[in-house]
PDB file of N, CA and C in Angstrom:
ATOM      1  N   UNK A   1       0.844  -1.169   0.000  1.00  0.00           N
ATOM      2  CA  UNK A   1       0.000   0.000   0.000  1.00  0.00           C
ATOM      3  C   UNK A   1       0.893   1.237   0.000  1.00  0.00           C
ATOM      4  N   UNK A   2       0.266   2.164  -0.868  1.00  0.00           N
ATOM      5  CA  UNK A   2       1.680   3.011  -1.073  1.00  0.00           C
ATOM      6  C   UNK A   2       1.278   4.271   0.419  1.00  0.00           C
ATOM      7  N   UNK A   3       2.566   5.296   0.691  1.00  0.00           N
ATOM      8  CA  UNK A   3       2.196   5.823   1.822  1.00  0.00           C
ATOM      9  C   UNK A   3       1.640   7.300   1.541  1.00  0.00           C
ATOM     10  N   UNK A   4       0.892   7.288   2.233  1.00  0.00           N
ATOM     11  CA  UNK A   4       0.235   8.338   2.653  1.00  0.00           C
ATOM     12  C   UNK A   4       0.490   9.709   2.431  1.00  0.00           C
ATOM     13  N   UNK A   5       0.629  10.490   1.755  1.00  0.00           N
ATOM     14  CA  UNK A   5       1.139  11.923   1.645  1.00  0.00           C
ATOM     15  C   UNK A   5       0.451  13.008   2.405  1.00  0.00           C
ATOM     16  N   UNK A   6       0.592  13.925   3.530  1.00  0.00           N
ATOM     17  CA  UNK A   6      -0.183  14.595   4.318  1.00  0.00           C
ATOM     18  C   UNK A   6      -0.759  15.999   3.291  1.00  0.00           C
ATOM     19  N   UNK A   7      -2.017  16.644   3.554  1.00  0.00           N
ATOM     20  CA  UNK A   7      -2.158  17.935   2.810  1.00  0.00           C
ATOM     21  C   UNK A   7      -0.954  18.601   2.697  1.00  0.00           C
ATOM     22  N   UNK A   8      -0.610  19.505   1.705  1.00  0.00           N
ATOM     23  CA  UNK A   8      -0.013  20.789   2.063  1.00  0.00           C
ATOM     24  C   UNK A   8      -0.192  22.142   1.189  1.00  0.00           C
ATOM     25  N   UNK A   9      -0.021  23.121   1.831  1.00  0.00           N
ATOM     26  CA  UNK A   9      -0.083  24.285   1.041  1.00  0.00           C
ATOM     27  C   UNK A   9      -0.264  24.658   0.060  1.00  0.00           C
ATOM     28  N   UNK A  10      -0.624  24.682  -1.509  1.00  0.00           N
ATOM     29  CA  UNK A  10      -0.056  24.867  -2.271  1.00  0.00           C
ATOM     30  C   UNK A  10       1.048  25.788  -2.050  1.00  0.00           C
ATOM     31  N   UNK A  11       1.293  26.725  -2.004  1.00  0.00           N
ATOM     32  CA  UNK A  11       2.516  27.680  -2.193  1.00  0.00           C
ATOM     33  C   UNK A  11       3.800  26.894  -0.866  1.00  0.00           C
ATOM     34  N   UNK A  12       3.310  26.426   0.409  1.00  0.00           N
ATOM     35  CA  UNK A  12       4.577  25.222   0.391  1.00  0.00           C
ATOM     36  C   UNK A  12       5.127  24.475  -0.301  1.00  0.00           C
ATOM     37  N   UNK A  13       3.988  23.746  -1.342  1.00  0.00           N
ATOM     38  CA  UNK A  13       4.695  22.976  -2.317  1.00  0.00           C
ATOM     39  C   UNK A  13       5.935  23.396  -3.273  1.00  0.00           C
ATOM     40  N   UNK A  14       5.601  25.015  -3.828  1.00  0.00           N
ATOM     41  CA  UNK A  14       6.089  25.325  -4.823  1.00  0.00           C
ATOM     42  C   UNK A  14       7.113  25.749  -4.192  1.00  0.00           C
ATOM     43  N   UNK A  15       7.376  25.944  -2.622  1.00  0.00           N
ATOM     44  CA  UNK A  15       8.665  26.231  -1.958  1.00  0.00           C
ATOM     45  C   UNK A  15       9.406  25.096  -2.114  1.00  0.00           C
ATOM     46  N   UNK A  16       8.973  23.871  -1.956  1.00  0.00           N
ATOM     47  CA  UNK A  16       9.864  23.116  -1.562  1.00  0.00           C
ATOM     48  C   UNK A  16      10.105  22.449  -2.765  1.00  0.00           C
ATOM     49  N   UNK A  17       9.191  22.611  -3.653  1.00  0.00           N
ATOM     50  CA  UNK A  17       9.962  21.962  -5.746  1.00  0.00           C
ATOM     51  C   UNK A  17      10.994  23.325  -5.357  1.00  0.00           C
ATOM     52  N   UNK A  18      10.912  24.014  -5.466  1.00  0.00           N
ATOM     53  CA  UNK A  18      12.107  25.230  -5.914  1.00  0.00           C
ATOM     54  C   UNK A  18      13.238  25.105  -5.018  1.00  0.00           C
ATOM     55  N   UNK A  19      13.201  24.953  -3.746  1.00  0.00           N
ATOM     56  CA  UNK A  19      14.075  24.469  -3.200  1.00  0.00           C
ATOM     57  C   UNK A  19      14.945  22.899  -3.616  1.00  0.00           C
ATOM     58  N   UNK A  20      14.499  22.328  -3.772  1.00  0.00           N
ATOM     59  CA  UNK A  20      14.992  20.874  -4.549  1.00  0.00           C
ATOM     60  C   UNK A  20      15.573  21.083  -6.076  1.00  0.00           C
ATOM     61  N   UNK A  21      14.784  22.194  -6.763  1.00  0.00           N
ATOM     62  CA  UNK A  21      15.540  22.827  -7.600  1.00  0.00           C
ATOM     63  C   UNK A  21      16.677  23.277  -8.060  1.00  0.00           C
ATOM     64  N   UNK A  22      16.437  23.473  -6.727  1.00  0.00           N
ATOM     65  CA  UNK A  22      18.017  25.071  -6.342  1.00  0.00           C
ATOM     66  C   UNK A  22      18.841  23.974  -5.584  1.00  0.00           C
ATOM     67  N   UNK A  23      19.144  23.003  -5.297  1.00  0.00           N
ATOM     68  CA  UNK A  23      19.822  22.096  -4.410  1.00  0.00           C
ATOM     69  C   UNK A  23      19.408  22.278  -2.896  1.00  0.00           C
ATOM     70  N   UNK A  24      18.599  22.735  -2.697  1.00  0.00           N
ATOM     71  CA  UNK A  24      18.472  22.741  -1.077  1.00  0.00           C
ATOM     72  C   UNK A  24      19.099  24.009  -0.463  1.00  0.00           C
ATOM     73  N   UNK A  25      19.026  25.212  -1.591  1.00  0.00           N
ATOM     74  CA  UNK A  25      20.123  26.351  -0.874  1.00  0.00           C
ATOM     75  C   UNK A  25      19.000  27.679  -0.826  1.00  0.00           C
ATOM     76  N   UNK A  26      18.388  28.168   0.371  1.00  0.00           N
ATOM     77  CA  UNK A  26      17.167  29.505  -0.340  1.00  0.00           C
ATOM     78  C   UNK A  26      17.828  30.209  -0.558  1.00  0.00           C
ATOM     79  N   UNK A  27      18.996  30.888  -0.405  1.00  0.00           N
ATOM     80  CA  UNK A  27      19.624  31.983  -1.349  1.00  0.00           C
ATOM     81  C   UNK A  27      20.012  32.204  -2.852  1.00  0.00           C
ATOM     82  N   UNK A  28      19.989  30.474  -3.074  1.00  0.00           N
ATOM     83  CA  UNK A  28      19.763  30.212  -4.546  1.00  0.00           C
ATOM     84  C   UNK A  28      18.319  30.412  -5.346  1.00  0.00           C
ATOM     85  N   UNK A  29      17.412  30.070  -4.413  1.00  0.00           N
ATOM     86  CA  UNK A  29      16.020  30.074  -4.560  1.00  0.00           C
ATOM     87  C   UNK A  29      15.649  31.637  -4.663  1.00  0.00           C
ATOM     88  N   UNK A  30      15.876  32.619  -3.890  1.00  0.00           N
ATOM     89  CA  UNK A  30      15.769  34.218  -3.660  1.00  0.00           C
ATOM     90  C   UNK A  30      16.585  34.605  -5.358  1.00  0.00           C
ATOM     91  N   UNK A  31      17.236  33.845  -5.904  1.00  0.00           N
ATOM     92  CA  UNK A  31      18.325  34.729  -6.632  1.00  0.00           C
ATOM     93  C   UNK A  31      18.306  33.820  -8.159  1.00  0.00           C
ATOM     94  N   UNK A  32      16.967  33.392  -7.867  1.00  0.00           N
ATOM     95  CA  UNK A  32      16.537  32.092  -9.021  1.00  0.00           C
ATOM     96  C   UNK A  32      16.598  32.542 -10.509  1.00  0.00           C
ATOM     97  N   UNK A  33      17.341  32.904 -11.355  1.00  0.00           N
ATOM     98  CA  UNK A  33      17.138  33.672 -12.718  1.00  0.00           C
ATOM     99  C   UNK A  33      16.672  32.848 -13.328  1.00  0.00           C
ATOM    100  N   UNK A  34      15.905  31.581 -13.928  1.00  0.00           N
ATOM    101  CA  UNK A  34      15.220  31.177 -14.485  1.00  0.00           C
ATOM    102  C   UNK A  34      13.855  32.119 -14.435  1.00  0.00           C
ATOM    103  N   UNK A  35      13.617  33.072 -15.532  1.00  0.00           N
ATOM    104  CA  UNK A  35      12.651  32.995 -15.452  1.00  0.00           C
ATOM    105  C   UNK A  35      11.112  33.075 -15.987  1.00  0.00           C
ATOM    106  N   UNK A  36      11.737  32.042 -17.060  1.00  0.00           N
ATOM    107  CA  UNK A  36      10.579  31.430 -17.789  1.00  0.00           C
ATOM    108  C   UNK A  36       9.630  30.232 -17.162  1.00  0.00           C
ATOM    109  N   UNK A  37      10.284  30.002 -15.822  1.00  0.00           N
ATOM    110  CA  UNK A  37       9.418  28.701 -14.647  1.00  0.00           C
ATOM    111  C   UNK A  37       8.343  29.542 -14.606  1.00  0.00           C
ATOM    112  N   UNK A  38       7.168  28.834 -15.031  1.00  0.00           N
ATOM    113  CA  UNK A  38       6.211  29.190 -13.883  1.00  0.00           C
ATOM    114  C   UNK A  38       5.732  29.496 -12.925  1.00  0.00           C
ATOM    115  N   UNK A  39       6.452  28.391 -12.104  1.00  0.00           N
ATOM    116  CA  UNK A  39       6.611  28.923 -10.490  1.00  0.00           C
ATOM    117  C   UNK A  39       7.399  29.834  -9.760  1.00  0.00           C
ATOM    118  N   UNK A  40       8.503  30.561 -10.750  1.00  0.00           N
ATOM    119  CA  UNK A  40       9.116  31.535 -10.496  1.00  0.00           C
ATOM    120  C   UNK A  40       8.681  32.833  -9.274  1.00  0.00           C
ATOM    121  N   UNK A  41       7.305  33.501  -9.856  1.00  0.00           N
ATOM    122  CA  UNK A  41       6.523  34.331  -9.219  1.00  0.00           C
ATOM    123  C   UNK A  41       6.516  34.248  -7.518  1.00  0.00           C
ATOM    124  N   UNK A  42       6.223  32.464  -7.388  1.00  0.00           N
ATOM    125  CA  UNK A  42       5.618  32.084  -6.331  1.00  0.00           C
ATOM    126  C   UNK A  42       6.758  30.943  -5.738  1.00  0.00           C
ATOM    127  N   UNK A  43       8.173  31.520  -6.244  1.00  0.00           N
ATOM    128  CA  UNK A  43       9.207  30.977  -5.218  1.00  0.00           C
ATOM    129  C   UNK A  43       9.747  31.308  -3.580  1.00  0.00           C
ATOM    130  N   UNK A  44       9.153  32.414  -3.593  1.00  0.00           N
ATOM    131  CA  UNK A  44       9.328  32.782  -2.146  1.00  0.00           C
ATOM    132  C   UNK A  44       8.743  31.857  -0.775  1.00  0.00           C
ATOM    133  N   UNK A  45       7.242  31.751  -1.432  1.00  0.00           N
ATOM    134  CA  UNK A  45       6.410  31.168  -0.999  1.00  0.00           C
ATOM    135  C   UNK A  45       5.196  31.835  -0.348  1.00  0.00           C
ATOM    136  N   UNK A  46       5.286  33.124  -1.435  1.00  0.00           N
ATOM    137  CA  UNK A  46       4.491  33.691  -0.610  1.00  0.00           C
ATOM    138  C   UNK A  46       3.463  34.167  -2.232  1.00  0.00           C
ATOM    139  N   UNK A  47       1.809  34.204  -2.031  1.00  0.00           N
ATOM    140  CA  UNK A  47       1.298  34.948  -3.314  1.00  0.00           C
ATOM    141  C   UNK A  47       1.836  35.904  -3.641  1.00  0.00           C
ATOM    142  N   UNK A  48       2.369  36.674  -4.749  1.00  0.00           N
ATOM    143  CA  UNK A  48       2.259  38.012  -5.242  1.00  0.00           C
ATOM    144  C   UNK A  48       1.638  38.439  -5.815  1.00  0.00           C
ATOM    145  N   UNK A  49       0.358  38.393  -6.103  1.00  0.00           N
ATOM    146  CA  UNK A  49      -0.651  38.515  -6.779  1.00  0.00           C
ATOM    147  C   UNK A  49      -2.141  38.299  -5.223  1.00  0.00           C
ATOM    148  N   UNK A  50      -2.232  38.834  -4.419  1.00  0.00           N
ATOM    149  CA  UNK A  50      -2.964  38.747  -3.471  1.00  0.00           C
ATOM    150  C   UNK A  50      -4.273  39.839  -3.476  1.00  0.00           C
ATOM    151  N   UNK A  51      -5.562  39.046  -3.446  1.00  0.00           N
ATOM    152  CA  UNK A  51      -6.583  39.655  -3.747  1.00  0.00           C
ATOM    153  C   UNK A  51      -6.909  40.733  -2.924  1.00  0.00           C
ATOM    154  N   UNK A  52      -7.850  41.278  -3.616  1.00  0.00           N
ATOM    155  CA  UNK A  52      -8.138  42.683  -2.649  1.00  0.00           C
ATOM    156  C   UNK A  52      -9.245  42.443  -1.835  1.00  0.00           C
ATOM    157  N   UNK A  53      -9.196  43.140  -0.557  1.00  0.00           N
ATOM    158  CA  UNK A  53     -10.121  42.707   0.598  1.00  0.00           C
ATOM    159  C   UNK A  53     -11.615  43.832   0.074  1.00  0.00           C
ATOM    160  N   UNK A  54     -12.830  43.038   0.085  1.00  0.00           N
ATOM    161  CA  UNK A  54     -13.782  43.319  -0.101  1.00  0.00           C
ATOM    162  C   UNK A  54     -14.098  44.536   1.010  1.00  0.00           C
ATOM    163  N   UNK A  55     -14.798  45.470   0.526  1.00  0.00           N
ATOM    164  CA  UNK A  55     -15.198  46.632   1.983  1.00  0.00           C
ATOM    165  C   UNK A  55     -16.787  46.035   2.311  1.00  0.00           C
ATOM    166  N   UNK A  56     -16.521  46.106   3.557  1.00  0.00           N
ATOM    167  CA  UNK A  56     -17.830  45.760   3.795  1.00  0.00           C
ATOM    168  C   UNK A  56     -18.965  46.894   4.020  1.00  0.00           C
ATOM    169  N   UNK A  57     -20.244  46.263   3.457  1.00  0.00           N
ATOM    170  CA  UNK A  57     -21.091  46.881   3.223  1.00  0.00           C
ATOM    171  C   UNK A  57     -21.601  47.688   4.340  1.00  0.00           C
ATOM    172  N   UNK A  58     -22.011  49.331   4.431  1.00  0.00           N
ATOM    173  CA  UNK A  58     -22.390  49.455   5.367  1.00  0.00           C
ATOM    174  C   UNK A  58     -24.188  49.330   5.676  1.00  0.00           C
ATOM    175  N   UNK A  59     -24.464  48.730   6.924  1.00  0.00           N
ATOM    176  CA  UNK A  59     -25.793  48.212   7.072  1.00  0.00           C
ATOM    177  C   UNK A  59     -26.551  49.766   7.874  1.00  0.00           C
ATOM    178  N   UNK A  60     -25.925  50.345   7.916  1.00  0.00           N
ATOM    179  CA  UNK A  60     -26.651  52.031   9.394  1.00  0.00           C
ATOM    180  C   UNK A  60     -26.900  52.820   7.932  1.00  0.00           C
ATOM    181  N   UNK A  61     -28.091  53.473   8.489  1.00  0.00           N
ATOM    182  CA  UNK A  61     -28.188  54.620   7.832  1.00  0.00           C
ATOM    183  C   UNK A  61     -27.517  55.679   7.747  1.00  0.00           C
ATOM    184  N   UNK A  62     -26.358  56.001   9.140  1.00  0.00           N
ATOM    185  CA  UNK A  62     -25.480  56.933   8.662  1.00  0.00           C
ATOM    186  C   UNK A  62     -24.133  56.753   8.215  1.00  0.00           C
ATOM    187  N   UNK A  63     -23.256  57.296   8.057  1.00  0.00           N
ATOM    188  CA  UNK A  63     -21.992  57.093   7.567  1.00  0.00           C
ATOM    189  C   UNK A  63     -21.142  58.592   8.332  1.00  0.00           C
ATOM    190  N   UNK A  64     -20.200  58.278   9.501  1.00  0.00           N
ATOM    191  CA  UNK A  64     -19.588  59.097   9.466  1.00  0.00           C
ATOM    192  C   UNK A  64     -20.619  60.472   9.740  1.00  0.00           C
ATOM    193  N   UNK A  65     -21.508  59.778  10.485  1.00  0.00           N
ATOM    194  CA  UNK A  65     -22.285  61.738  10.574  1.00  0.00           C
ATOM    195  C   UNK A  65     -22.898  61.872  10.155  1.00  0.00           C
ATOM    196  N   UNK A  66     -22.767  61.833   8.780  1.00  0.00           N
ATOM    197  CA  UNK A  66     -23.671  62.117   8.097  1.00  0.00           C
ATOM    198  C   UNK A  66     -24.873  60.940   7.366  1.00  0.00           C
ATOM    199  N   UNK A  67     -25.893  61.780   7.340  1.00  0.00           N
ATOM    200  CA  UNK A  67     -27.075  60.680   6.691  1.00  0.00           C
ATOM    201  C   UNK A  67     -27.067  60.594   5.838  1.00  0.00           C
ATOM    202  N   UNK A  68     -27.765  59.333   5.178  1.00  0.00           N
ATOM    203  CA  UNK A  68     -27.692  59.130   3.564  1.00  0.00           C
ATOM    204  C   UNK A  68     -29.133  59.087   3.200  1.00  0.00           C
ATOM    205  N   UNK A  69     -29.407  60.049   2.286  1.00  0.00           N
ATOM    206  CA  UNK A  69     -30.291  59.633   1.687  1.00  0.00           C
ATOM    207  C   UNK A  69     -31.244  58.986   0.820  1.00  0.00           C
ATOM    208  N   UNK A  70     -32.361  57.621   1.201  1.00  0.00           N
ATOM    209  CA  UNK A  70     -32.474  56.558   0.118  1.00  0.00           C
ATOM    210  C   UNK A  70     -32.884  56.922  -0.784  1.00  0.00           C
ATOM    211  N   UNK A  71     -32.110  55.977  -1.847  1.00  0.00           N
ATOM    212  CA  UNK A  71     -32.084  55.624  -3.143  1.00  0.00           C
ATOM    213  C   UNK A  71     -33.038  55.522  -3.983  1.00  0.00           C
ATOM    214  N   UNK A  72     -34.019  56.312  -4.863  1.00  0.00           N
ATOM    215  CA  UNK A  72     -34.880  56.006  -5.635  1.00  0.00           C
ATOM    216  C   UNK A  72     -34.524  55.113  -6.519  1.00  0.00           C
ATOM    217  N   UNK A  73     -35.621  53.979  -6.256  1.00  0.00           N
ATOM    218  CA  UNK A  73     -35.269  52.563  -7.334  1.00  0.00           C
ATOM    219  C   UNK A  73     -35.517  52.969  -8.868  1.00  0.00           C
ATOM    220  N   UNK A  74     -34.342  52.546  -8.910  1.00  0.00           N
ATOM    221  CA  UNK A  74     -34.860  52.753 -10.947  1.00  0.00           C
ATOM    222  C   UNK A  74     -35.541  52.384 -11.480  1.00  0.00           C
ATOM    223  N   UNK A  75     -36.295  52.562 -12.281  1.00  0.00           N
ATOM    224  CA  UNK A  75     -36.883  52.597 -13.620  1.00  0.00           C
ATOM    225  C   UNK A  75     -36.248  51.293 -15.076  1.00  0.00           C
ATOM    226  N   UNK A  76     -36.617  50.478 -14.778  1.00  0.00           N
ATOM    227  CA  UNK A  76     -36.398  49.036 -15.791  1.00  0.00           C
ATOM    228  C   UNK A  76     -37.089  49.282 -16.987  1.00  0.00           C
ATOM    229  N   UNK A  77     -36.525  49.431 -18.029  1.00  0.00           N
ATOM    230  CA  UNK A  77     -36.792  49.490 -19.529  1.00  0.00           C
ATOM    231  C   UNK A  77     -37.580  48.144 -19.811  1.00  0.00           C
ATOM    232  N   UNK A  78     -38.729  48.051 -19.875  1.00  0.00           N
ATOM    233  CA  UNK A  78     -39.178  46.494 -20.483  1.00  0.00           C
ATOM    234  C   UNK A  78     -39.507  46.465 -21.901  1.00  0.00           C
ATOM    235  N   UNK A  79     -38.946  47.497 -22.806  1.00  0.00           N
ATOM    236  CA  UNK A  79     -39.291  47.306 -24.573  1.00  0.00           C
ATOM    237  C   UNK A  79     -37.898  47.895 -24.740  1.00  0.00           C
ATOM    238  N   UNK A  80     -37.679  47.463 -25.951  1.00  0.00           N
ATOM    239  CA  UNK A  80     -36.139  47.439 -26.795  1.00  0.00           C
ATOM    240  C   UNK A  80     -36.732  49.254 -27.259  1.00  0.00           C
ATOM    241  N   UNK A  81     -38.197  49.282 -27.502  1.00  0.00           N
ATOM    242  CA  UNK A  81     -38.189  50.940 -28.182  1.00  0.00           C
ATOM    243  C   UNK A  81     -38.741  51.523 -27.059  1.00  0.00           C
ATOM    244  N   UNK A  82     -37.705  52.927 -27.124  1.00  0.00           N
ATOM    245  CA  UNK A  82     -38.697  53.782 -25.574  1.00  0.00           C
ATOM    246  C   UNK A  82     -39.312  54.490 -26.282  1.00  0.00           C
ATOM    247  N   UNK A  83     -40.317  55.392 -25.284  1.00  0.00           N
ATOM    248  CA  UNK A  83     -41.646  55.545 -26.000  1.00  0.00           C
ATOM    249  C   UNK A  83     -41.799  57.051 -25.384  1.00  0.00           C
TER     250      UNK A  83
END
């Protein structure tokens, strides 16, 4: 039965191919000039490409003091010709 491999990271993974890469040296890995690898980007082991944090919505009617005033719902076109 073959053994067991535990989860891991993706971006651990791509540390530790690049490290095995590089012979086992991270200063080789930091200083990697290949860089047509793919995994190049994401040799550190860290994303560089990290999404942007959503703002959350505010649920109060005020903001900062001041009130907001609601939103008249729009008006939905239901014919291709306006009239």
């Amino acid at each position: 039965m073959a053994k067991k491999r535990p989860l891991r990271n993706p971006l651990k993974a791509i540390r530790a191919k690049c490290l095995e890469c590089c012979g086992g040296s991270p200063k080789e890995v930091r200083l990697c000039p290949d860089l047509s690898c793919v995994l190049h980007p994401f040799r550190t082991g860290k994303n560089p490409f990290p999404r942007r944090k959503r703002k959350a919505k505010d649920t109060s009617a005020t903001t900062c003091g001041v009130s907001t005033v609601a939103a008249k719902p729009r008006e939905v076109q239901l014919s291709l010709f306006a009239e």
